[in-house]
N, C-alpha and C. Protein backbone atom coordinates (compact mmCIF):
# COMPACT_ATOMS: atom_id res chain seq x y z
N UNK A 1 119.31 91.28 134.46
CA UNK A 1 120.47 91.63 133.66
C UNK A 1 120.54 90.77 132.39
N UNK A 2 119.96 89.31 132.21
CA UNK A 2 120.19 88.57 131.45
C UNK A 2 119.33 89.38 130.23
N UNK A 3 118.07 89.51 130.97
CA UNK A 3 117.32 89.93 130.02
C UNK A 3 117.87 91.06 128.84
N UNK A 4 118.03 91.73 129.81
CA UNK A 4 118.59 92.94 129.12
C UNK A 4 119.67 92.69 128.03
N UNK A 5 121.04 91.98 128.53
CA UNK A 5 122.00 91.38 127.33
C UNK A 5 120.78 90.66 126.43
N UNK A 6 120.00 90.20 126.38
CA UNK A 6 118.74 89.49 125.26
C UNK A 6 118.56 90.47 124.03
N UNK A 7 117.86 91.03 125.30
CA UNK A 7 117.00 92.18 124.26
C UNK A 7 118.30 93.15 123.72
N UNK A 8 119.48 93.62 124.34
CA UNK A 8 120.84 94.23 123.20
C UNK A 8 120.74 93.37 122.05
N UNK A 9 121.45 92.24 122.69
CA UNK A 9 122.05 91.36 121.55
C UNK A 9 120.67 91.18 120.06
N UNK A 10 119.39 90.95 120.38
CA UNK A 10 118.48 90.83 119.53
C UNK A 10 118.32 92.23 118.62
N UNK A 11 118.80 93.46 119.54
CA UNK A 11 118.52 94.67 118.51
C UNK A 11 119.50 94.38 117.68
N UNK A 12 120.91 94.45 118.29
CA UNK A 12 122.29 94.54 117.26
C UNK A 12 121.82 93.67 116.05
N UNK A 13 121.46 92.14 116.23
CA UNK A 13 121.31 91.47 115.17
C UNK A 13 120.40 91.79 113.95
N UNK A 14 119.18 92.29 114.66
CA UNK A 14 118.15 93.26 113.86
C UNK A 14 118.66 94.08 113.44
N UNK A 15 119.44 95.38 114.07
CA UNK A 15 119.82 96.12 112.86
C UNK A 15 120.41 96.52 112.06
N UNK A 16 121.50 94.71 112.23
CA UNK A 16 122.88 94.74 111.14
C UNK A 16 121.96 94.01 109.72
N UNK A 17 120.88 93.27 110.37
CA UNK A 17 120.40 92.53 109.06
C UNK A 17 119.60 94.01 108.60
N UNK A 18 118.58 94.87 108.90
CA UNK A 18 117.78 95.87 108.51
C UNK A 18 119.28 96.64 107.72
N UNK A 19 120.19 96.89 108.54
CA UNK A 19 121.49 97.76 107.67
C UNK A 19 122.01 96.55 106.15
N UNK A 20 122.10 95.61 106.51
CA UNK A 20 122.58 95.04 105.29
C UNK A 20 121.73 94.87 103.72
N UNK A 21 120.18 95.18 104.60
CA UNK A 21 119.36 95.03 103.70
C UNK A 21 118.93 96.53 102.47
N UNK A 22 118.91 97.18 103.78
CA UNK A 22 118.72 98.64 103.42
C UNK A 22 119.51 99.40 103.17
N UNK A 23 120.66 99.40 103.68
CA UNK A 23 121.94 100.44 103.34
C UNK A 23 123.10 99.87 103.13
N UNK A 24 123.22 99.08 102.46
CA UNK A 24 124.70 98.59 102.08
C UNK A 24 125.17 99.81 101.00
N UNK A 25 126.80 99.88 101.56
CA UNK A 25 127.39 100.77 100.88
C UNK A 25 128.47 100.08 99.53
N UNK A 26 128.38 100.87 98.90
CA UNK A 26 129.10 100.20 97.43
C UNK A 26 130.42 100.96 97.03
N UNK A 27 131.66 100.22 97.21
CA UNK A 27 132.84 101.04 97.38
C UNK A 27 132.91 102.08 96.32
N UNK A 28 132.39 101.41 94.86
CA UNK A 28 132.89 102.02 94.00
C UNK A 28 131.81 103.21 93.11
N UNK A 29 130.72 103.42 94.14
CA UNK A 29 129.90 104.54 94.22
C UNK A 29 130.45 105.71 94.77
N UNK A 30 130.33 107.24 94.02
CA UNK A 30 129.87 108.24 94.69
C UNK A 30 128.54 108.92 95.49
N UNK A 31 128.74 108.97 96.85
CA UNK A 31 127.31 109.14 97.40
C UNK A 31 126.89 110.72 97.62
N UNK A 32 125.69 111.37 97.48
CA UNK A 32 125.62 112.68 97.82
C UNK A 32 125.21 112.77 99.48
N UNK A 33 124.45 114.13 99.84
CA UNK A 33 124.11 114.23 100.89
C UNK A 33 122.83 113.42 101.63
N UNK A 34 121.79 113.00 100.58
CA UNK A 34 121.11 112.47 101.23
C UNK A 34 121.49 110.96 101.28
N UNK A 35 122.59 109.98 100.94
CA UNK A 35 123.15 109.13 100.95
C UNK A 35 123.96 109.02 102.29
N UNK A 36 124.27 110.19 103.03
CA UNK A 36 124.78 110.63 104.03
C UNK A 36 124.13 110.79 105.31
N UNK A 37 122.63 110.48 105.29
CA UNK A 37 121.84 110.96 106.39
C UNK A 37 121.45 109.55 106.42
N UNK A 38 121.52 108.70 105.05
CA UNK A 38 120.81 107.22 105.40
C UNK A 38 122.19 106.83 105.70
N UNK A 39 123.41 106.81 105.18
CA UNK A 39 124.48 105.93 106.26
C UNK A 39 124.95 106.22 107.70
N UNK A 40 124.67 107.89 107.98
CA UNK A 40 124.48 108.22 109.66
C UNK A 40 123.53 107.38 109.74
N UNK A 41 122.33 107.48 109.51
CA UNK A 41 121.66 106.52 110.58
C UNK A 41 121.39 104.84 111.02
N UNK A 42 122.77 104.74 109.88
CA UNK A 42 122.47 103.09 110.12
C UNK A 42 123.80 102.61 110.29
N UNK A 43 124.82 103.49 110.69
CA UNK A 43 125.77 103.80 111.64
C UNK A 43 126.58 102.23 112.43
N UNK A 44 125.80 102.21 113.23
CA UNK A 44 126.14 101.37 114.63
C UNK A 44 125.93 99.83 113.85
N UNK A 45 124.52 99.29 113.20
CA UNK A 45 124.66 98.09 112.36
C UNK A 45 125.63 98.33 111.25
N UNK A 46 126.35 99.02 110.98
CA UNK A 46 127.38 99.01 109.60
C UNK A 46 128.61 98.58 110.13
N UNK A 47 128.50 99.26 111.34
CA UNK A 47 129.71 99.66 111.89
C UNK A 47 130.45 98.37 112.46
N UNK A 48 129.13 97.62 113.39
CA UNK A 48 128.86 96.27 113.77
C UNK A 48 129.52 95.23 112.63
N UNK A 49 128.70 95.48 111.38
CA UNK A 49 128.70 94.16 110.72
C UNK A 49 130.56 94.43 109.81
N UNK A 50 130.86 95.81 109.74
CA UNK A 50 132.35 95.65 109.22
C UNK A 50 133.48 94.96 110.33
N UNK A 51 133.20 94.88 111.36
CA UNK A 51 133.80 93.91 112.01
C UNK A 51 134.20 92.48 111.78
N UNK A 52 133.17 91.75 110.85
CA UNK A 52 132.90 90.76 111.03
C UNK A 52 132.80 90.38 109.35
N UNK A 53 132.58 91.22 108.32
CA UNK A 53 132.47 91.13 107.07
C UNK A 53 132.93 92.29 106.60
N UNK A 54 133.25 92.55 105.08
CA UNK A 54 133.69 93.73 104.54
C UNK A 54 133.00 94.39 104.16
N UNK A 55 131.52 94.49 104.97
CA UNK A 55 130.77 95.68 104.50
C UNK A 55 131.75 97.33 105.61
N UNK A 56 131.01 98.52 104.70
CA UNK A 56 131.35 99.63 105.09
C UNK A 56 130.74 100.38 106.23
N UNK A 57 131.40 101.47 106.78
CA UNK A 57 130.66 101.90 107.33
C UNK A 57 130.45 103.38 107.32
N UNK A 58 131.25 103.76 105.89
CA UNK A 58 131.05 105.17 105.61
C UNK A 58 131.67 105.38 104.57
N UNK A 59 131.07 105.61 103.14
CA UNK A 59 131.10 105.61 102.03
C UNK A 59 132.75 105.93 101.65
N UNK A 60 133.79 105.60 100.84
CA UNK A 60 135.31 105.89 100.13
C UNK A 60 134.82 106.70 99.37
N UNK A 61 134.23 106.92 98.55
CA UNK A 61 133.56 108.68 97.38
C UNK A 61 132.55 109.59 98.27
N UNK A 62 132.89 110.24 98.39
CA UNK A 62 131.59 111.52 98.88
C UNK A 62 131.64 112.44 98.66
N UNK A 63 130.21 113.06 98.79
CA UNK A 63 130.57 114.58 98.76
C UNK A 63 130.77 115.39 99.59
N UNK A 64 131.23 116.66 99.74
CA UNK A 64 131.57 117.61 101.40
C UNK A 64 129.88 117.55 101.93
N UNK A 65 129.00 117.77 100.96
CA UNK A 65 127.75 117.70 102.10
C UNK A 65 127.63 116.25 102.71
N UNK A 66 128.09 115.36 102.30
CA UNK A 66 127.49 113.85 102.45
C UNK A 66 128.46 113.62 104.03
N UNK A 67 129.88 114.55 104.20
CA UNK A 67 130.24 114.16 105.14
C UNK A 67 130.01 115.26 106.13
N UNK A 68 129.28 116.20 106.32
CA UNK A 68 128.12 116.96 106.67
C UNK A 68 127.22 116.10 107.67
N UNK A 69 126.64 115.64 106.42
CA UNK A 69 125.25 114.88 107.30
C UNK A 69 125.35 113.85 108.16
N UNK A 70 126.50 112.87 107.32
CA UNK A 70 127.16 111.73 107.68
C UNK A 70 127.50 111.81 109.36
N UNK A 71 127.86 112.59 109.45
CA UNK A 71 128.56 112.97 111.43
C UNK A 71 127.22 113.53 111.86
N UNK A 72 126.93 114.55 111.39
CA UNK A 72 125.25 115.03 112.35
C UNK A 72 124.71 113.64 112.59
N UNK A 73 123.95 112.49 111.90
CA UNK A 73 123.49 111.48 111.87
C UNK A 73 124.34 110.26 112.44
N UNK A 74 125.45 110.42 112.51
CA UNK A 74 125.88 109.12 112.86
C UNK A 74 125.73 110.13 114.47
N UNK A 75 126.46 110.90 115.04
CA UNK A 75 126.14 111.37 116.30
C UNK A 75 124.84 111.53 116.57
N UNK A 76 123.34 111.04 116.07
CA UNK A 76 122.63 111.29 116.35
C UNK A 76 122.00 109.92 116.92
N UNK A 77 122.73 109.38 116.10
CA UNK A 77 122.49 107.59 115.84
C UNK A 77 123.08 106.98 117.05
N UNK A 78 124.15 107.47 117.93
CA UNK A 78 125.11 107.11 118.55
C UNK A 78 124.24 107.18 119.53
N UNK A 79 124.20 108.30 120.01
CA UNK A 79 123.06 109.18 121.04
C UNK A 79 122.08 108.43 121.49
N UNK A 80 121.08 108.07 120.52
CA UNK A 80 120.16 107.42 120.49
C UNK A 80 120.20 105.65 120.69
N UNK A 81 121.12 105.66 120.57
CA UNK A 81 121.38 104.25 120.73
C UNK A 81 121.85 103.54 122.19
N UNK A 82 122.39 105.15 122.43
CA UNK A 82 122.94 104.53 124.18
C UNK A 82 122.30 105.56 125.00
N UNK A 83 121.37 106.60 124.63
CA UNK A 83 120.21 107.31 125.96
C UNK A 83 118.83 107.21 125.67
N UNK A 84 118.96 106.55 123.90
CA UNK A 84 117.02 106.64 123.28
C UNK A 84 116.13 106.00 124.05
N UNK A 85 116.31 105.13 124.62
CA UNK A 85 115.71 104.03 125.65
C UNK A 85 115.11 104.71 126.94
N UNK A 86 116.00 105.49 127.15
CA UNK A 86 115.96 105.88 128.99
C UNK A 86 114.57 107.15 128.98
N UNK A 87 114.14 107.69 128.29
CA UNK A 87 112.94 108.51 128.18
C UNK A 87 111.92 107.71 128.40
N UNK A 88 111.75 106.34 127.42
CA UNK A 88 110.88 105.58 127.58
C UNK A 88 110.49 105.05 129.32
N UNK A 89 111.49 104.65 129.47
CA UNK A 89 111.66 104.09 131.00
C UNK A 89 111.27 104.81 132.03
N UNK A 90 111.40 105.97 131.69
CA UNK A 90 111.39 107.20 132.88
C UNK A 90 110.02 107.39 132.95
N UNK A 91 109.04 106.98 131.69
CA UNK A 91 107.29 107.36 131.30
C UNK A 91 106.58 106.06 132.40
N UNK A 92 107.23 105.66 132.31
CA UNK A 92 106.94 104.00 133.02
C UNK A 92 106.56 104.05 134.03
């Protein structure tokens, strides 16, 4: 069990720094749709690190497609984050 809290806690940290690096959102930007498929998928580290700092976790300007993609991707992101694992395991 320990292990396991390890290896969580080491992804979360990985992919709030990969999200801070790669997708930081900028309040005072308008984002389109494909701006919308990269903040669905980096979702859960955004989401994470606005807890804790005033980064975002889903753009204040958008467009109707951007909040489109934005939910397909963040539900995809979600998904994947709490069953993506268990396929692997099952190959095992």
């Amino acid at each position: 069990m320990c292990r396991f809290i390890r290896y969580i806690v080491l992804y979360i940290l990985v992919s709030c720094l990969v999200g801070w690096l790669l997708c930081n959102i900028d309040p005072d930007k308008t984002y389109t749709w494909y701006s919308g498929i990269w903040h669905g998928m980096f979702f859960i580290s955004n989401f994470i690190r606005s807890w804790f700092t005033d980064a975002l976790y889903k753009a204040e300007s958008y467009t109707a497609t951007y909040n489109v993609f934005w939910w397909i991707f963040t539900g995809l992101s979600v998904f994947s984050f709490f069953f993506g694992d268990d396929a692997r395991r099952r190959s095992l």
